[in-house]
C-alpha atoms as a PDB file:
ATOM      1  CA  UNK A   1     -10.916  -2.730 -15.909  1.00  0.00           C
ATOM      2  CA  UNK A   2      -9.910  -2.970 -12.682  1.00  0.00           C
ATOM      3  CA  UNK A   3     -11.703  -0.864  -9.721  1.00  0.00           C
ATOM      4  CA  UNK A   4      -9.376  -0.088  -6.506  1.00  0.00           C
ATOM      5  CA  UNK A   5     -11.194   0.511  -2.848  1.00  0.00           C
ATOM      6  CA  UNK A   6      -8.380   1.616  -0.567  1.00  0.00           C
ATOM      7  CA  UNK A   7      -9.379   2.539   3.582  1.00  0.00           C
ATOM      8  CA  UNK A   8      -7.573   2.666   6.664  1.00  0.00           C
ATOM      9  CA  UNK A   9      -5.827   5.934   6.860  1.00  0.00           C
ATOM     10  CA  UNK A  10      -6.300   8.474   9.192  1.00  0.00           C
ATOM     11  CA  UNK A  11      -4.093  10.236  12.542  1.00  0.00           C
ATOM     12  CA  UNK A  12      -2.031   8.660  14.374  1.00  0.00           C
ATOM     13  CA  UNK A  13       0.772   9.351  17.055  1.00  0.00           C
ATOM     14  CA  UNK A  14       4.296   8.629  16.590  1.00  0.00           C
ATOM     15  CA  UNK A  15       5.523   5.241  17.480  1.00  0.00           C
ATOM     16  CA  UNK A  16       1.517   3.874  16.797  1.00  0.00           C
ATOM     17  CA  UNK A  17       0.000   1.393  14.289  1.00  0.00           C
ATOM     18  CA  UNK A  18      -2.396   1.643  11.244  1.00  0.00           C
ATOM     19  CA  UNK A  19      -3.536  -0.946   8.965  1.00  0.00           C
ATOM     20  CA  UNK A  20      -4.233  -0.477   5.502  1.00  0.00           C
ATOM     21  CA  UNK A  21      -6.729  -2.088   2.856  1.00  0.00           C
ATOM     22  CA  UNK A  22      -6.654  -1.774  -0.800  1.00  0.00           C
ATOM     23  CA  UNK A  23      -9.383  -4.079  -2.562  1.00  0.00           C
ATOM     24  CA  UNK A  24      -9.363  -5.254  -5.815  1.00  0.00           C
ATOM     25  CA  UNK A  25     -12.682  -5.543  -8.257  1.00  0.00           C
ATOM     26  CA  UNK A  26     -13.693  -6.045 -12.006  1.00  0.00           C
ATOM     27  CA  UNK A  27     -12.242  -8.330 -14.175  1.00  0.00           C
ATOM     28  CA  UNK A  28      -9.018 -10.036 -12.880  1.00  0.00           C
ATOM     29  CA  UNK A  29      -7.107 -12.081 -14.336  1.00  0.00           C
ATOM     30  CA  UNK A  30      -4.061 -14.281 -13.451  1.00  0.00           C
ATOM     31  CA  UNK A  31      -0.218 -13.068 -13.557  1.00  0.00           C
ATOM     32  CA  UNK A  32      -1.049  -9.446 -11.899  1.00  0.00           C
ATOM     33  CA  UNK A  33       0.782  -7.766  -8.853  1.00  0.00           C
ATOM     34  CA  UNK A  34      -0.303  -5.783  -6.342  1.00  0.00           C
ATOM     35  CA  UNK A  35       1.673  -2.952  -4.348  1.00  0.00           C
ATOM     36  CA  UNK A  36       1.560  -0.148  -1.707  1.00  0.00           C
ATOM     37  CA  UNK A  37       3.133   3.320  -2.806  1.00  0.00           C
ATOM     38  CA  UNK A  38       3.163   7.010  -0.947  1.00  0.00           C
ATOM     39  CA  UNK A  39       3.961  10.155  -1.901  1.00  0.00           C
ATOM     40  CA  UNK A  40       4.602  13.344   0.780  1.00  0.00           C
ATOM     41  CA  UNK A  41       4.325  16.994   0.238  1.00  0.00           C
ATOM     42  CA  UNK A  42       6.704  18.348  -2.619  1.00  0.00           C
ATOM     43  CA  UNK A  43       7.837  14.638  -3.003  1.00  0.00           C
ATOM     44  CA  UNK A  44       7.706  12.051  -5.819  1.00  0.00           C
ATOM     45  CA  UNK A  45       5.459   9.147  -5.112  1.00  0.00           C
ATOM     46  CA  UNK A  46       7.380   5.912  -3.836  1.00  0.00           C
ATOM     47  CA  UNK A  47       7.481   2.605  -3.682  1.00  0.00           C
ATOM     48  CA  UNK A  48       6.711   1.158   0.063  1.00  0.00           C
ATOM     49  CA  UNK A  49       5.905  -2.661  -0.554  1.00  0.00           C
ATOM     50  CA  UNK A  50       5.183  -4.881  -3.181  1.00  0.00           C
ATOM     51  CA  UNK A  51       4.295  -8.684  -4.228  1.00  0.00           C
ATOM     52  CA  UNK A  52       6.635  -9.621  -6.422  1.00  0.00           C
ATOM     53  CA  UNK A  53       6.661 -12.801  -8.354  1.00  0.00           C
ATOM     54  CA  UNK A  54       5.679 -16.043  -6.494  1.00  0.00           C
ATOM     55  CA  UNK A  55       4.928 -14.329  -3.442  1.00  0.00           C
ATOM     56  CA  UNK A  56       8.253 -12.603  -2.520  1.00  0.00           C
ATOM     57  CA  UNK A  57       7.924  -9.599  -0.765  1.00  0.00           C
ATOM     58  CA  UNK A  58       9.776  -6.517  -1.316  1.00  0.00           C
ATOM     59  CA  UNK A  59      10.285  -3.025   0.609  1.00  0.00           C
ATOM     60  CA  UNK A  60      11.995   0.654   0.920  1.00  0.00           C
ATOM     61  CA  UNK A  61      14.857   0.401   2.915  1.00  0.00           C
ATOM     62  CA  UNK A  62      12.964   3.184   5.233  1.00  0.00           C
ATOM     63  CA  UNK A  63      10.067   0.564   6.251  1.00  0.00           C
ATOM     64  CA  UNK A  64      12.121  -2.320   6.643  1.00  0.00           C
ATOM     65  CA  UNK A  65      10.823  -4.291  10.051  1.00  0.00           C
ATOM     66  CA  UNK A  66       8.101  -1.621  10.451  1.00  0.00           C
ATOM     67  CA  UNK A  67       5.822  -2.258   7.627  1.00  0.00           C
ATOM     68  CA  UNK A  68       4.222  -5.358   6.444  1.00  0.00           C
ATOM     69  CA  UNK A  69       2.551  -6.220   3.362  1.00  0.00           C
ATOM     70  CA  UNK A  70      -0.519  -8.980   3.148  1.00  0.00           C
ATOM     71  CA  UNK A  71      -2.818 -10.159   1.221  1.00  0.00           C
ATOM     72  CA  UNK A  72      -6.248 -11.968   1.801  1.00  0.00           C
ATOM     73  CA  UNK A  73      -6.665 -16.111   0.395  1.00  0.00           C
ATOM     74  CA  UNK A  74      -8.565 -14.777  -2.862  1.00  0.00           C
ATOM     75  CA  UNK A  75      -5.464 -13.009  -3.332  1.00  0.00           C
ATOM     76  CA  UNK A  76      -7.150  -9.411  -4.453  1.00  0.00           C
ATOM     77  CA  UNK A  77      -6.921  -7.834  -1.009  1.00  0.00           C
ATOM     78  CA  UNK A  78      -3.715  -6.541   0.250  1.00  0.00           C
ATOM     79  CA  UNK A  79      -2.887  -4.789   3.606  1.00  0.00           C
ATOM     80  CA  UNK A  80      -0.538  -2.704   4.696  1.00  0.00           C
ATOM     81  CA  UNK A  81       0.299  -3.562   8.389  1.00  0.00           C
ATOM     82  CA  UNK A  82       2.442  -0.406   9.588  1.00  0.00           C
ATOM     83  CA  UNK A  83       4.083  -0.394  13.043  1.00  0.00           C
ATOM     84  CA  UNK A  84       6.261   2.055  14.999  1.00  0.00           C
ATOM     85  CA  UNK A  85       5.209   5.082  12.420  1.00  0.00           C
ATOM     86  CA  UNK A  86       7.484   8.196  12.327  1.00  0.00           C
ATOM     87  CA  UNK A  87       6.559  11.460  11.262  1.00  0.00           C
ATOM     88  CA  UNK A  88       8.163  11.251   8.234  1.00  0.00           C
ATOM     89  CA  UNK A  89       6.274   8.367   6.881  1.00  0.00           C
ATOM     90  CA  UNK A  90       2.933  11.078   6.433  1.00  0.00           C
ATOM     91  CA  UNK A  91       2.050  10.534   2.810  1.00  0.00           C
ATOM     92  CA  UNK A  92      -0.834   9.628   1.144  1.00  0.00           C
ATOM     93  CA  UNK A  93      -0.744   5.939   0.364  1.00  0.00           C
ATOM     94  CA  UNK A  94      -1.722   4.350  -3.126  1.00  0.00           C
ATOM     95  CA  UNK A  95      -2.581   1.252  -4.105  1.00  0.00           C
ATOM     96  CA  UNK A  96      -0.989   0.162  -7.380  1.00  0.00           C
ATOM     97  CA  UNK A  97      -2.540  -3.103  -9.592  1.00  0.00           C
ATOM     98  CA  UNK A  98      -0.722  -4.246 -12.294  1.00  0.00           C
ATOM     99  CA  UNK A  99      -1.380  -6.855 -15.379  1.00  0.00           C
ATOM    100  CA  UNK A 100      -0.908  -7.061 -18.774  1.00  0.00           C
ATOM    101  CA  UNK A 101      -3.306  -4.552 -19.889  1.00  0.00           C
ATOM    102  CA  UNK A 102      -1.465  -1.755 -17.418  1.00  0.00           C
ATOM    103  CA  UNK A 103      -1.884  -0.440 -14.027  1.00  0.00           C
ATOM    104  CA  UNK A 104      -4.536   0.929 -12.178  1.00  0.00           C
ATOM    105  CA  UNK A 105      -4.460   3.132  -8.926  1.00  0.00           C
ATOM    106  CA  UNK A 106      -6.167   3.796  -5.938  1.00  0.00           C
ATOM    107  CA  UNK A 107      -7.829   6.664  -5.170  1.00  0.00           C
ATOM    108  CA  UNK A 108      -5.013   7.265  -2.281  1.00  0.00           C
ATOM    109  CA  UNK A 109      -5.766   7.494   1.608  1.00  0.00           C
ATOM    110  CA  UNK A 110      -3.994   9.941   3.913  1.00  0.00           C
ATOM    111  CA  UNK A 111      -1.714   8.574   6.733  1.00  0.00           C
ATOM    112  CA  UNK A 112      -0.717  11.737   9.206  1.00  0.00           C
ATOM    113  CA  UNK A 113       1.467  10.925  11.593  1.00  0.00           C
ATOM    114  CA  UNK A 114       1.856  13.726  14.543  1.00  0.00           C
ATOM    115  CA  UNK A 115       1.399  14.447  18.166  1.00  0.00           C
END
């Protein structure tokens, strides 16, 4: 089972910066993925960014050139490097892990964005 440590949230002005962590733990294996949801008020939860196989990188639309996702050498830390934040992107932000035996989430961390 895989254990999930996400930090980094927290209140922030429009236009401003944040940096997310999500740590992986437990028994990991090879061929897994890692990736950065959110979900808003009333909404459904969202893809943001994602590894996808061999190290491509994919994102929403609505973060593209805002929002990067990184990951550490050992490969079971990503970050969520988010620039230039708008209102709308308040949500709380999940970490997803994913391998053969399912996915496993983060316990979420809350990114308000607001003057």
């Amino acid at each position: 089972q895989v254990q999930l440590v996400e930090s980094g949230g927290g209140l922030v002005q429009p236009g401003g910066s944040l940096r997310l962590s999500c740590a992986a733990s437990g028994r990991i294996f090879s061929g897994y993925a890692m990736a950065w949801y959110r979900q808003a008020p009333g909404k459904r939860r969202e893809l943001v960014a994602a590894f996808a196989g061999g190290g491509i990188t994919n994102y929403a639309d609505s973060v593209k050139g805002r929002f990067t996702i990184s990951r550490d050498n050992a490969k079971t830390t990503v970050y969520l490097q988010m620039n230039s934040l708008k209102p709308e992107d308040t949500a709380v932000y999940y970490c997803k892990f994913s391998d053969y035996r399912g996915d496993s989430w983060g316990q979420g961390t809350q990114v308000t964005v607001s003057s």
